[in-house]
C-alpha atoms as a PDB file:
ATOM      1  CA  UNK A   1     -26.678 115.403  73.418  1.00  0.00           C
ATOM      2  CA  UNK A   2     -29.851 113.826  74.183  1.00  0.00           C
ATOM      3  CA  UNK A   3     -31.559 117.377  73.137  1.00  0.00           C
ATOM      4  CA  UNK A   4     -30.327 117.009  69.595  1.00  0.00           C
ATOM      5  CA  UNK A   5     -30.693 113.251  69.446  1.00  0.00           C
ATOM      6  CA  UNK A   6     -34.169 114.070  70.376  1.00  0.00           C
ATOM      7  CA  UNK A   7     -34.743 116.589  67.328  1.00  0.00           C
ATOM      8  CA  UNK A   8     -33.303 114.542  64.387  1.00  0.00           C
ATOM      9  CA  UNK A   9     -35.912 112.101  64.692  1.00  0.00           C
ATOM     10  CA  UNK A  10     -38.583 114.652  64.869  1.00  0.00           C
ATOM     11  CA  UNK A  11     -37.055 116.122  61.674  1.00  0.00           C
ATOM     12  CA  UNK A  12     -36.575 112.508  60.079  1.00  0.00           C
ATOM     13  CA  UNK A  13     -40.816 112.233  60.350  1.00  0.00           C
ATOM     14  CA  UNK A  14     -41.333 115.917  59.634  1.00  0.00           C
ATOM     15  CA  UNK A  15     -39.280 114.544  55.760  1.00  0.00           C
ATOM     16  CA  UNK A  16     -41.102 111.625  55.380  1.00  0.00           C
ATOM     17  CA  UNK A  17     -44.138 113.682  55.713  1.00  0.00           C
ATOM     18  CA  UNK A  18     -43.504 116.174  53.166  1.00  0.00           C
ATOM     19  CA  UNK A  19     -42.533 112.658  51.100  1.00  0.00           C
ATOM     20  CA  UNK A  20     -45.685 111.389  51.664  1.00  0.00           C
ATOM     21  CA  UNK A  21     -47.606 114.056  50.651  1.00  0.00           C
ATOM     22  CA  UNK A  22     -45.733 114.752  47.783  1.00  0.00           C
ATOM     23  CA  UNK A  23     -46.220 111.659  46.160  1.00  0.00           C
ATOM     24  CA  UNK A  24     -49.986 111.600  47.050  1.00  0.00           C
ATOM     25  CA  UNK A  25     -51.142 114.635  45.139  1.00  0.00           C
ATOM     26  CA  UNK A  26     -50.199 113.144  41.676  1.00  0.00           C
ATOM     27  CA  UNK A  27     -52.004 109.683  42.701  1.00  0.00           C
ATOM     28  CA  UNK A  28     -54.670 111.781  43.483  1.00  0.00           C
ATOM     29  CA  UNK A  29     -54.638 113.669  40.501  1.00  0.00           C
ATOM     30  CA  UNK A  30     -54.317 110.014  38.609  1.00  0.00           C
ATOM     31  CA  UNK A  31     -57.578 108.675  40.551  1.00  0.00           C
ATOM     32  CA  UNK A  32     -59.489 111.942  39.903  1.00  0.00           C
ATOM     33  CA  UNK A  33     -58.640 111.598  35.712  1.00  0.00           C
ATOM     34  CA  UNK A  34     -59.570 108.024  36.845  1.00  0.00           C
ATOM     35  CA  UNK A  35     -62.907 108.848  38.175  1.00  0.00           C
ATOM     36  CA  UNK A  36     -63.543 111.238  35.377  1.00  0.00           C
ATOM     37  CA  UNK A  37     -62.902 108.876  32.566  1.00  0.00           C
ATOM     38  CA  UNK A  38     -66.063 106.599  33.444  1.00  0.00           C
ATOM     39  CA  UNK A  39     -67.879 109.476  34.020  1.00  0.00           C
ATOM     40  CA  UNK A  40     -67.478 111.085  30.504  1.00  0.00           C
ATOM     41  CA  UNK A  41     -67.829 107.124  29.137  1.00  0.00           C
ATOM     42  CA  UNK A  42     -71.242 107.006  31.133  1.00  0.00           C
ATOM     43  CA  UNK A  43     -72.178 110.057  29.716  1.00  0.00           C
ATOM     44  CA  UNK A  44     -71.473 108.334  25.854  1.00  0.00           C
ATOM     45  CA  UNK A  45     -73.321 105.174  26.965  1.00  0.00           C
ATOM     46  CA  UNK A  46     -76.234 106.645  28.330  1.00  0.00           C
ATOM     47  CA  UNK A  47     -76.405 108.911  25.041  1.00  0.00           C
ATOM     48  CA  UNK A  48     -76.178 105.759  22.991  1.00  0.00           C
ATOM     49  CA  UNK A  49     -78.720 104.184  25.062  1.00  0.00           C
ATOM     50  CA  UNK A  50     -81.090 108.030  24.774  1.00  0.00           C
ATOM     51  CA  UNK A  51     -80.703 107.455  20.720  1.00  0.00           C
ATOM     52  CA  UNK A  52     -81.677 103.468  21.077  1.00  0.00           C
ATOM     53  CA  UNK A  53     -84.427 104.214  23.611  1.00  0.00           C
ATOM     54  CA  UNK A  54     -86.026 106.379  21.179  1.00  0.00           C
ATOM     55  CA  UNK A  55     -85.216 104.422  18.264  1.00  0.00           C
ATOM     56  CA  UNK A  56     -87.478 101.703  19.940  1.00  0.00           C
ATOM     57  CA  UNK A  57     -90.128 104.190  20.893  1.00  0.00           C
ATOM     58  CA  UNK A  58     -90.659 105.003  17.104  1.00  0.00           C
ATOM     59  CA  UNK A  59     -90.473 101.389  16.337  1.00  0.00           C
ATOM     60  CA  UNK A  60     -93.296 100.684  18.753  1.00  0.00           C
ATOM     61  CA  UNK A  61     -95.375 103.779  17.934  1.00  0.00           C
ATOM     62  CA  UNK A  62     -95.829 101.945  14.831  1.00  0.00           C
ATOM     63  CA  UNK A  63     -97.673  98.849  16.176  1.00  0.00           C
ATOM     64  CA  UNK A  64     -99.549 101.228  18.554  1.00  0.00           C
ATOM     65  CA  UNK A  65    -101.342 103.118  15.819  1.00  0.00           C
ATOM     66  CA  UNK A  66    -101.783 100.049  13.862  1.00  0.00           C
ATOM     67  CA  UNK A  67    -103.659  98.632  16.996  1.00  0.00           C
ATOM     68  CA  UNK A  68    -105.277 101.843  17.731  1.00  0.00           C
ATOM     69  CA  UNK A  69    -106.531 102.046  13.768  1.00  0.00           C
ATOM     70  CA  UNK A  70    -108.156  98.563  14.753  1.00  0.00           C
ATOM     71  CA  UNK A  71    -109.601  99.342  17.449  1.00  0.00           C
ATOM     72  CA  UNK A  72    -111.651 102.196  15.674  1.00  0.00           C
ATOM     73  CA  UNK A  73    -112.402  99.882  13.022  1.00  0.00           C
ATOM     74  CA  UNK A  74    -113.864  97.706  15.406  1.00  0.00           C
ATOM     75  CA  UNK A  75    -115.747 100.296  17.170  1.00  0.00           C
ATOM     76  CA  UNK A  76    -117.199 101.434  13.783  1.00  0.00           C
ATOM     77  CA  UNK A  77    -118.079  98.330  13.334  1.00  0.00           C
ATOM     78  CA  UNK A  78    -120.030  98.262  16.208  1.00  0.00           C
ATOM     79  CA  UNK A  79    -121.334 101.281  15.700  1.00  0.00           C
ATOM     80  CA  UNK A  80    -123.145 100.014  13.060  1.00  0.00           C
ATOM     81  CA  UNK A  81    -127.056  99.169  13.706  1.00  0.00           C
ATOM     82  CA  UNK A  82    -127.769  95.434  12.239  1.00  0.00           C
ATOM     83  CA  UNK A  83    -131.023  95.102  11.276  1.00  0.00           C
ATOM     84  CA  UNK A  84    -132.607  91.575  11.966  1.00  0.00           C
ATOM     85  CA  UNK A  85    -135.839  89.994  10.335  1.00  0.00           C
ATOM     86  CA  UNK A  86    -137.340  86.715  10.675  1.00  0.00           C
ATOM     87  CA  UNK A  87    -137.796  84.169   8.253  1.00  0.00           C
ATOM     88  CA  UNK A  88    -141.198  82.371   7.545  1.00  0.00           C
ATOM     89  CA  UNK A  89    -141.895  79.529  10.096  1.00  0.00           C
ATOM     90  CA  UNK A  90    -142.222  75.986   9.645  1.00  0.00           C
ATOM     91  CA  UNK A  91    -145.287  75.477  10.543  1.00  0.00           C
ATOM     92  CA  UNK A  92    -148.536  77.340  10.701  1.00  0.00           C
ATOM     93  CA  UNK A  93    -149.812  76.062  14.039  1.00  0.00           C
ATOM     94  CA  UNK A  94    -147.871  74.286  17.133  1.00  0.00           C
ATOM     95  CA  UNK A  95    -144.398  74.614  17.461  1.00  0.00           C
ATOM     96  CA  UNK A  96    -141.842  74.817  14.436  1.00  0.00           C
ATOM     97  CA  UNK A  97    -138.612  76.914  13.531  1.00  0.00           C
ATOM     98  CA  UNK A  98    -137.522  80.179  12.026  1.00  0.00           C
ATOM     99  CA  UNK A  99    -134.364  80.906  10.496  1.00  0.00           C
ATOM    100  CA  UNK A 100    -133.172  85.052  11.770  1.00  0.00           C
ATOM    101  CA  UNK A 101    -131.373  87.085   9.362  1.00  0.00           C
ATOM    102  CA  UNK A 102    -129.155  89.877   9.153  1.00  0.00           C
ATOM    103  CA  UNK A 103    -130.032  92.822   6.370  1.00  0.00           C
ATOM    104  CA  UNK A 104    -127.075  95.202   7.451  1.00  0.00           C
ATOM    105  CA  UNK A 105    -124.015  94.416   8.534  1.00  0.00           C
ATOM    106  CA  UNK A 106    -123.438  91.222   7.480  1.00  0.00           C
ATOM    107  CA  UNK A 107    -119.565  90.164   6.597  1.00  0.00           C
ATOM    108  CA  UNK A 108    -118.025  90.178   3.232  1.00  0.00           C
ATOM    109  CA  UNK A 109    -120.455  92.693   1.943  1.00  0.00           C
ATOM    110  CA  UNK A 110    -123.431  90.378   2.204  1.00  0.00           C
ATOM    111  CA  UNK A 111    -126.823  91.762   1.776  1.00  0.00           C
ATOM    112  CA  UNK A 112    -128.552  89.623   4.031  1.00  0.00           C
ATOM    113  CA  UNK A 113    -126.811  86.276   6.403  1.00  0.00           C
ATOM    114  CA  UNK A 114    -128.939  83.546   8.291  1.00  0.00           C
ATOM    115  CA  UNK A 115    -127.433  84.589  12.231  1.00  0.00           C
ATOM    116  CA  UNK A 116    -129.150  81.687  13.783  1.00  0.00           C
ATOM    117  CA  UNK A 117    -132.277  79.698  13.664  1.00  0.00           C
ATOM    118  CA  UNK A 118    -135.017  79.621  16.543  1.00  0.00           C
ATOM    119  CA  UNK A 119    -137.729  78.274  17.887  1.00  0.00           C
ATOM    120  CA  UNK A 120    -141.354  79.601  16.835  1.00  0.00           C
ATOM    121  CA  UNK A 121    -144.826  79.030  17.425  1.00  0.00           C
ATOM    122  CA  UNK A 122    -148.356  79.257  16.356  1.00  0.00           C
ATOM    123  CA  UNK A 123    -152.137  78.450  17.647  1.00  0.00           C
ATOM    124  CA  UNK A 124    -152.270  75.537  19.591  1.00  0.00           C
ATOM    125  CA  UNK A 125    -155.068  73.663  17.446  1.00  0.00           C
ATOM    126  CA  UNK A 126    -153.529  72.306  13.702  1.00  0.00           C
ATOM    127  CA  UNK A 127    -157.133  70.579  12.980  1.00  0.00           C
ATOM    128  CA  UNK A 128    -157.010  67.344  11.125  1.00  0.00           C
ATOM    129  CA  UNK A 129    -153.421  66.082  10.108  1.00  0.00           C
ATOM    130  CA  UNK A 130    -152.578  63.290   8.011  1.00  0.00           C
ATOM    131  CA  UNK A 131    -150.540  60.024   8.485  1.00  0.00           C
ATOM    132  CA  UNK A 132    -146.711  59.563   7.861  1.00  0.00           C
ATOM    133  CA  UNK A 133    -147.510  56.404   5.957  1.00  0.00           C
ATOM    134  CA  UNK A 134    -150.090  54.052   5.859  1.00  0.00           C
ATOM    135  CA  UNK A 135    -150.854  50.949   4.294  1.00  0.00           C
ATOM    136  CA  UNK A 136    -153.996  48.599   4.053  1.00  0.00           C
ATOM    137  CA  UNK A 137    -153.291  46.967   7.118  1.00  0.00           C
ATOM    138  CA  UNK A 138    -152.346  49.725   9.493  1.00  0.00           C
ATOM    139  CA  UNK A 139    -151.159  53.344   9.761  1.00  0.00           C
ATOM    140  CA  UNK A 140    -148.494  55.206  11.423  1.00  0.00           C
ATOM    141  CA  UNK A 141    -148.993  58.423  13.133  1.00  0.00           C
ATOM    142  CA  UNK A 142    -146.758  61.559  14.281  1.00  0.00           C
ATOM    143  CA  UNK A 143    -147.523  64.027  17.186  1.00  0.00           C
ATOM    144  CA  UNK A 144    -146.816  67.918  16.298  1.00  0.00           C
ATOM    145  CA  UNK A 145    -142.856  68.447  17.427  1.00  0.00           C
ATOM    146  CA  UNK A 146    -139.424  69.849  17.077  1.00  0.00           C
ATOM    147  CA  UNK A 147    -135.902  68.193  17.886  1.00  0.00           C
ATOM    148  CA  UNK A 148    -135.199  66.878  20.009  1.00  0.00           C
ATOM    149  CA  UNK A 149    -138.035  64.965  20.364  1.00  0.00           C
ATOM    150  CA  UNK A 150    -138.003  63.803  23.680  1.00  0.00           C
ATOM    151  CA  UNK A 151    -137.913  67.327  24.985  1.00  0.00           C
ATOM    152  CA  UNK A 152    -141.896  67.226  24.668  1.00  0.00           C
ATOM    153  CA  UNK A 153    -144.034  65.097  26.372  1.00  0.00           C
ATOM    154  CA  UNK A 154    -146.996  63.467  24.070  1.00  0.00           C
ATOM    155  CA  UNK A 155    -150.685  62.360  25.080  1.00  0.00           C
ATOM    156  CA  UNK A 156    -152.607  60.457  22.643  1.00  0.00           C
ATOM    157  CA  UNK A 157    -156.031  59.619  23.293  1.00  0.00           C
ATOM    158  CA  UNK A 158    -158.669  57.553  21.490  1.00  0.00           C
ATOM    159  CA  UNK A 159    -161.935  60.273  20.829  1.00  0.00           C
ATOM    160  CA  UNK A 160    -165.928  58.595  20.778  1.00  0.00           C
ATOM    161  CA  UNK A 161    -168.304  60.413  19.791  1.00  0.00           C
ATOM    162  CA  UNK A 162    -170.447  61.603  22.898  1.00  0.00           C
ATOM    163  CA  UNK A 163    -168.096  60.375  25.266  1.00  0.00           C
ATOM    164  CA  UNK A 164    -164.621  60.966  27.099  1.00  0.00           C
ATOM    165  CA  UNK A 165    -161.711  60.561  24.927  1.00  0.00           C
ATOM    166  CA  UNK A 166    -159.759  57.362  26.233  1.00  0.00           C
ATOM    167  CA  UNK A 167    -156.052  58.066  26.908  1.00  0.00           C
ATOM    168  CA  UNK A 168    -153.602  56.014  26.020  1.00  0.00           C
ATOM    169  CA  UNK A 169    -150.456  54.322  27.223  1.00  0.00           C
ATOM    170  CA  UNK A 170    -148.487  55.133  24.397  1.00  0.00           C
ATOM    171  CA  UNK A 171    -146.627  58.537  25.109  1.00  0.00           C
ATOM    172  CA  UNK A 172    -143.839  58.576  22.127  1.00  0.00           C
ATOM    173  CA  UNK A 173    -144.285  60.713  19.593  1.00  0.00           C
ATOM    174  CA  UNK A 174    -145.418  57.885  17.013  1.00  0.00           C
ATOM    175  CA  UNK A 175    -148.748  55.898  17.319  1.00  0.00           C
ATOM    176  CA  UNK A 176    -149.031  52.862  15.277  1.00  0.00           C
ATOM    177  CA  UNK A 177    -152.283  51.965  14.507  1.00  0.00           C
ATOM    178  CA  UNK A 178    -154.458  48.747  13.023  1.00  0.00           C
ATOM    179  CA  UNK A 179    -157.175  48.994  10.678  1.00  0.00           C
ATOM    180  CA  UNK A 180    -160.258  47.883  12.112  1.00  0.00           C
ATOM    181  CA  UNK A 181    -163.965  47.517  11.013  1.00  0.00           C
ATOM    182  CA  UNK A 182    -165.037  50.845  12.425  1.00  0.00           C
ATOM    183  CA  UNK A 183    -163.116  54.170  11.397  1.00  0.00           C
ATOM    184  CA  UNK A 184    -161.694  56.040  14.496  1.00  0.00           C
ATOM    185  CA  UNK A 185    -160.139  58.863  15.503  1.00  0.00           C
ATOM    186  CA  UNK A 186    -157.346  59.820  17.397  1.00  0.00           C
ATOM    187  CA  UNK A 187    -156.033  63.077  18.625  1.00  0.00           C
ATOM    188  CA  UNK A 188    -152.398  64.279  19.858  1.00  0.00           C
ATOM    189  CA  UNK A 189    -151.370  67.145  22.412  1.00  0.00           C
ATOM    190  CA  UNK A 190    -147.615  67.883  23.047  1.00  0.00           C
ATOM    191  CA  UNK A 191    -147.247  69.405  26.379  1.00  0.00           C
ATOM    192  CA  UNK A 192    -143.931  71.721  27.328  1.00  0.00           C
ATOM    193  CA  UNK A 193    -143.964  72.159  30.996  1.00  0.00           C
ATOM    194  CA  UNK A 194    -147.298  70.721  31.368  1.00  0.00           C
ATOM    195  CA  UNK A 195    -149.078  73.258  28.913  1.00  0.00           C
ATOM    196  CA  UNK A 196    -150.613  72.434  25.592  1.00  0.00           C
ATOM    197  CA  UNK A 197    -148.754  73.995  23.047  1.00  0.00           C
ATOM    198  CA  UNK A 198    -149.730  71.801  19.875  1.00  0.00           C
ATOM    199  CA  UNK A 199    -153.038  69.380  19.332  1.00  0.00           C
ATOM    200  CA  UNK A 200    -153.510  67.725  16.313  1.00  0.00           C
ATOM    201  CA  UNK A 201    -156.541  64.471  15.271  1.00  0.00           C
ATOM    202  CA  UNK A 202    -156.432  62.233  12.975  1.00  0.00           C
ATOM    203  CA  UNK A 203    -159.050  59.823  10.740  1.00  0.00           C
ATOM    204  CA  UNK A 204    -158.087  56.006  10.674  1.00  0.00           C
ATOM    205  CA  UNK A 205    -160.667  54.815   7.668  1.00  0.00           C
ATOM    206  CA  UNK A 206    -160.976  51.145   7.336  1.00  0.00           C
ATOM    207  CA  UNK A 207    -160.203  49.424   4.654  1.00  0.00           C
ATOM    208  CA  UNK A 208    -163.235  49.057   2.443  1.00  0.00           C
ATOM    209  CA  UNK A 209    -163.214  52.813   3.094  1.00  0.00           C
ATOM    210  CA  UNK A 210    -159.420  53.493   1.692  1.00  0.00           C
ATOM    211  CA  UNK A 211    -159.815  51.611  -1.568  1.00  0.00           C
ATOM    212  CA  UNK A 212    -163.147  53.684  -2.192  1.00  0.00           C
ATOM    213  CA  UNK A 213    -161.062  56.698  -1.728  1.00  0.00           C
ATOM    214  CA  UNK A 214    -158.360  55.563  -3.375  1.00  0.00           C
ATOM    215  CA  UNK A 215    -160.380  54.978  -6.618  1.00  0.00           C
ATOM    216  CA  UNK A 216    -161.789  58.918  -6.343  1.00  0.00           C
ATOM    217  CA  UNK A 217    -159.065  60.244  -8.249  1.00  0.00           C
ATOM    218  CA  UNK A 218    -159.571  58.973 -11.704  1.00  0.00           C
ATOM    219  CA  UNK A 219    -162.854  60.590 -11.102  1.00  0.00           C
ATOM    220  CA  UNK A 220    -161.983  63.844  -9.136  1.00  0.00           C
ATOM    221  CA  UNK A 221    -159.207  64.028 -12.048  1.00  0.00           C
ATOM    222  CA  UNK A 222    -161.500  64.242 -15.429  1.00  0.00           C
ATOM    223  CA  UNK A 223    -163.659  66.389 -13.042  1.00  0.00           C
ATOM    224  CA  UNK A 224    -160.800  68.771 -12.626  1.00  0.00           C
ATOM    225  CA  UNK A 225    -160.104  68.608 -16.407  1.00  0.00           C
ATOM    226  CA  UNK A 226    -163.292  69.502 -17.436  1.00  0.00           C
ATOM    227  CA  UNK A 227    -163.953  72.053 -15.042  1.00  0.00           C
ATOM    228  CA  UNK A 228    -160.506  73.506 -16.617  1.00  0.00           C
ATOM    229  CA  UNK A 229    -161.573  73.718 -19.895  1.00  0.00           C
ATOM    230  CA  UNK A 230    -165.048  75.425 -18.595  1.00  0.00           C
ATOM    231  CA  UNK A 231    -163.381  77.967 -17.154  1.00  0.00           C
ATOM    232  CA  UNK A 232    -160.640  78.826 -20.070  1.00  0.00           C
ATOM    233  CA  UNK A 233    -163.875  78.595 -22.156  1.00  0.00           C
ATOM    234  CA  UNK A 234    -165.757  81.238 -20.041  1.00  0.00           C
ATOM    235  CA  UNK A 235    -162.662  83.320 -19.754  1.00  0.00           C
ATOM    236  CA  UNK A 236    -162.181  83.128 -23.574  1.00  0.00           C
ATOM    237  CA  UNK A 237    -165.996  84.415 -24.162  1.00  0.00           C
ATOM    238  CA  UNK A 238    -165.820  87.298 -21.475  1.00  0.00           C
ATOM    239  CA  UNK A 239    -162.234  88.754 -22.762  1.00  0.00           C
ATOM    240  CA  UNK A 240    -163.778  88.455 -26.590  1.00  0.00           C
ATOM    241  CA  UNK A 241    -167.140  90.575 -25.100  1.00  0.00           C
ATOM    242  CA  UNK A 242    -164.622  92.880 -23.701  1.00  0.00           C
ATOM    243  CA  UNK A 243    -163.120  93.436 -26.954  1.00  0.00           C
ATOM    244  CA  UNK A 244    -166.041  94.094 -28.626  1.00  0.00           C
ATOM    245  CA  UNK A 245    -167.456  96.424 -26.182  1.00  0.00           C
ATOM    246  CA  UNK A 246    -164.312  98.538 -26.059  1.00  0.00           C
ATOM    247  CA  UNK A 247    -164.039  98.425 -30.079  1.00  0.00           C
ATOM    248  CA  UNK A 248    -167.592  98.406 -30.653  1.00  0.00           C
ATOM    249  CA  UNK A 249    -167.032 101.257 -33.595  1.00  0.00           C
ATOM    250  CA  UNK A 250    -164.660  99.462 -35.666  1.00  0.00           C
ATOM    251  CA  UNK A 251    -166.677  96.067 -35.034  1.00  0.00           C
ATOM    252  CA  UNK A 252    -169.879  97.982 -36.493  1.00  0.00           C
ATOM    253  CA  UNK A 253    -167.735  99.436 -39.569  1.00  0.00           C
ATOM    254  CA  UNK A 254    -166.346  95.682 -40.290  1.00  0.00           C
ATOM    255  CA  UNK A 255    -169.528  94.527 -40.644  1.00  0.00           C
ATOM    256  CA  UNK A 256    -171.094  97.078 -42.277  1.00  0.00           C
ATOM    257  CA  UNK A 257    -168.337  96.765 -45.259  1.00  0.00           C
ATOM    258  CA  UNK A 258    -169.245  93.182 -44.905  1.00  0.00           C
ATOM    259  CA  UNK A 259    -172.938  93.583 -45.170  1.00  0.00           C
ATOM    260  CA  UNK A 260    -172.755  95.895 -48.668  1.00  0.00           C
ATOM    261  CA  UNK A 261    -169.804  93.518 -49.969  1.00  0.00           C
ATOM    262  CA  UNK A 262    -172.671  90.520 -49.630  1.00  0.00           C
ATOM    263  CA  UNK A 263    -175.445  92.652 -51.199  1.00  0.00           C
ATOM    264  CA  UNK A 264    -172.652  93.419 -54.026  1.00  0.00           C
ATOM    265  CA  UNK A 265    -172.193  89.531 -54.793  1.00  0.00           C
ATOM    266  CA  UNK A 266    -176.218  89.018 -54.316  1.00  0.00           C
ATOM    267  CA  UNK A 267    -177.213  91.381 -56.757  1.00  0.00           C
ATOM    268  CA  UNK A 268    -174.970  89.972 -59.804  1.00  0.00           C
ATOM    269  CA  UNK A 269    -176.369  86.175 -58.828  1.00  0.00           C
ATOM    270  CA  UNK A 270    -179.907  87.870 -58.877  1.00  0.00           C
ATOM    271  CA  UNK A 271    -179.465  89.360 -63.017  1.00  0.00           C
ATOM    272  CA  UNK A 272    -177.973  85.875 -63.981  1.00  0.00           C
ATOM    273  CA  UNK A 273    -180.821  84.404 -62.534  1.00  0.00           C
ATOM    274  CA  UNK A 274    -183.064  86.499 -64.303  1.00  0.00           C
ATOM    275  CA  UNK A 275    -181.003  86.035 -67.711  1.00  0.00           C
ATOM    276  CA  UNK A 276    -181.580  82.583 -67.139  1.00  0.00           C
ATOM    277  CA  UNK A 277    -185.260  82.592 -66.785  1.00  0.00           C
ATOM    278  CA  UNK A 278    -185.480  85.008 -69.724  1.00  0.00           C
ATOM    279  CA  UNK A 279    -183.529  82.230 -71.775  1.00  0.00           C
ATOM    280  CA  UNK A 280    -185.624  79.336 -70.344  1.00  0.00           C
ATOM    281  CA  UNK A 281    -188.896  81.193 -71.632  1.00  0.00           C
ATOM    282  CA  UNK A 282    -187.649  82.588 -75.363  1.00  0.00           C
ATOM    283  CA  UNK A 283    -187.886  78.990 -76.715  1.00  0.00           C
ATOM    284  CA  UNK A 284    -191.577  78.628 -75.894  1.00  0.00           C
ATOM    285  CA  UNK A 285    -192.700  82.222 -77.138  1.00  0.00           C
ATOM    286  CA  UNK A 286    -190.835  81.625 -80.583  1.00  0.00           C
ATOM    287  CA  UNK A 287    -193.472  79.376 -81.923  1.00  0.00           C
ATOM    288  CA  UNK A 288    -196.294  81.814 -81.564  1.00  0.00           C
ATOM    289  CA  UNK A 289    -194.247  84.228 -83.541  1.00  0.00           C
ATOM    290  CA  UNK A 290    -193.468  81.782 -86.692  1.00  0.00           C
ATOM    291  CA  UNK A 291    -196.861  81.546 -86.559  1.00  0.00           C
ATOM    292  CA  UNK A 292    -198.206  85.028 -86.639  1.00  0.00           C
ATOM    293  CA  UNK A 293    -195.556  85.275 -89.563  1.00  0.00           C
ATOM    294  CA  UNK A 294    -196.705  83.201 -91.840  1.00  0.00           C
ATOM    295  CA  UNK A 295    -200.275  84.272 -91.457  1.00  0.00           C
ATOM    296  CA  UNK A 296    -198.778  87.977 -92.102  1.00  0.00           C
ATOM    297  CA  UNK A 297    -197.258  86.209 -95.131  1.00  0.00           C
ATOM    298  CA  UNK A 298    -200.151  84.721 -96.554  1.00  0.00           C
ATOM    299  CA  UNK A 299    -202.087  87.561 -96.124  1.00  0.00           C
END
């Protein structure tokens, strides 16, 4: 009894075994078609996303050649040699400015472009310069310089003749100055750095001596006239003898024809003249002939 109460239970699990496994296999077979499913639906997405992906790759090859197309432009454009001169300067001694500009490769097609404007220089000595404005009582004066002025440093000094030049406290670029009885002189230097680079002097006349010079230019004027009209004169006479000279064969014929049409005209005046003495001496000479006809007559 116990040996086959014993064996039903073992074939009771031994049932429920074959039970179990049974009904596993579909569910398996469920979960594998399960599995598969969002496998196949990857496969559909990531083919989408393949066909998007390169969609957007052509979309930003676009851009990339445009950019690339740019950047050759602008290495062609620097490729290209500029060529540079300078303009004149603005002064012809000390320190002035210069405009540079740009012959080739200028934008918009320009022939030539101002690029910037610099500094430039000349000799150091500018001679004798002339006031900014003066009147009878005094006159203003201006040191040789550039903006901004107080970049330079300025020395003026009062010159003597045979003697040191007296410097001045004044060290502005200006020097105001009063007439006095006595003409002077005054001279300049603007120092960079403690070098020269422009020296200039000036005349202070007084003022007896600026209304005489004042009163020059009626003078130097009608002087200027007529030495005008001398020269257009002499110019006139040397271009007429250059004429002549270079057309001296027709000059010679024109007044040859001119000679024999006055010897023409002379010789008709010279046979009236005669006529008329002719006539002036008949009257006298027809006496003598009345006479010498009645004596034939009486005879």
């Amino acid at each position: 009894m116990r040996a086959q109460g014993a064996g039903c239970p073992a074939a009771l699990l031994l049932a429920v075994g074959w039970l179990l496994l049974a009904g596993l296999q579909p569910s398996r077979g469920a979960n594998v078609t399960a599995l598969q499913d969002p496998g196949g639906v990857r496969e559909g997405e990531d083919e989408g996303d393949t066909e998007t992906y390169e969609e957007a790759e052509n979309d930003s090859e676009e851009p990339e050649s445009d950019a690339s197309a740019e950047a050759e432009e602008e290495v062609q454009n620097r490729t290209v040699v500029k060529e540079v001169e300078f303009g004149m300067c603005t002064v012809t001694c000390g320190v002035g400015i210069r405009e540079v500009i740009l012959t080739n490769g200028c934008p918009g097609g320009e022939s030539k472009c101002v690029v910037r404007v610099e500094e430039c220089r000349g000799p150091v000595d500018c001679g004798w310069g002339k006031p900014i404005s003066e009147s009878l009582e005094s006159v203003r004066l201006a040191c040789v310089h550039i903006s901004p002025v107080n970049r330079f440093k300025y020395m003026w000094k009062l010159l003597k003749p045979d003697q040191q030049p007296v410097i001045l406290a004044n060290d502005s670029a200006i020097l105001e100055v009063q007439r006095e009885i006595h003409p002077m002189a005054f001279e300049c230097d603007t120092l960079e750095n403690n070098e020269i680079i422009a020296s200039v002097k000036f005349t202070i006349y007084t003022t007896n001596e600026l209304q005489m010079r004042s009163s020059r230019p009626d003078t130097d004027a009608v002087l200027v006239f007529v030495l005008t009209i001398g020269v257009i004169i002499c110019v006139f006479v040397i271009f007429v003898l250059i004429f002549i000279i270079i057309n001296w064969a027709a000059v010679k014929s024109f007044w040859e024809v001119k000679a024999c049409t006055t010897e023409v005209h002379s010789e008709p005046g010279s046979m009236r003249y005669k006529n008329l003495t002719s006539l002036d001496q008949s009257p006298t000479e027809i006496p003598g002939r009345e006479d010498d006809a009645l004596s034939e007559w009486n005879e």
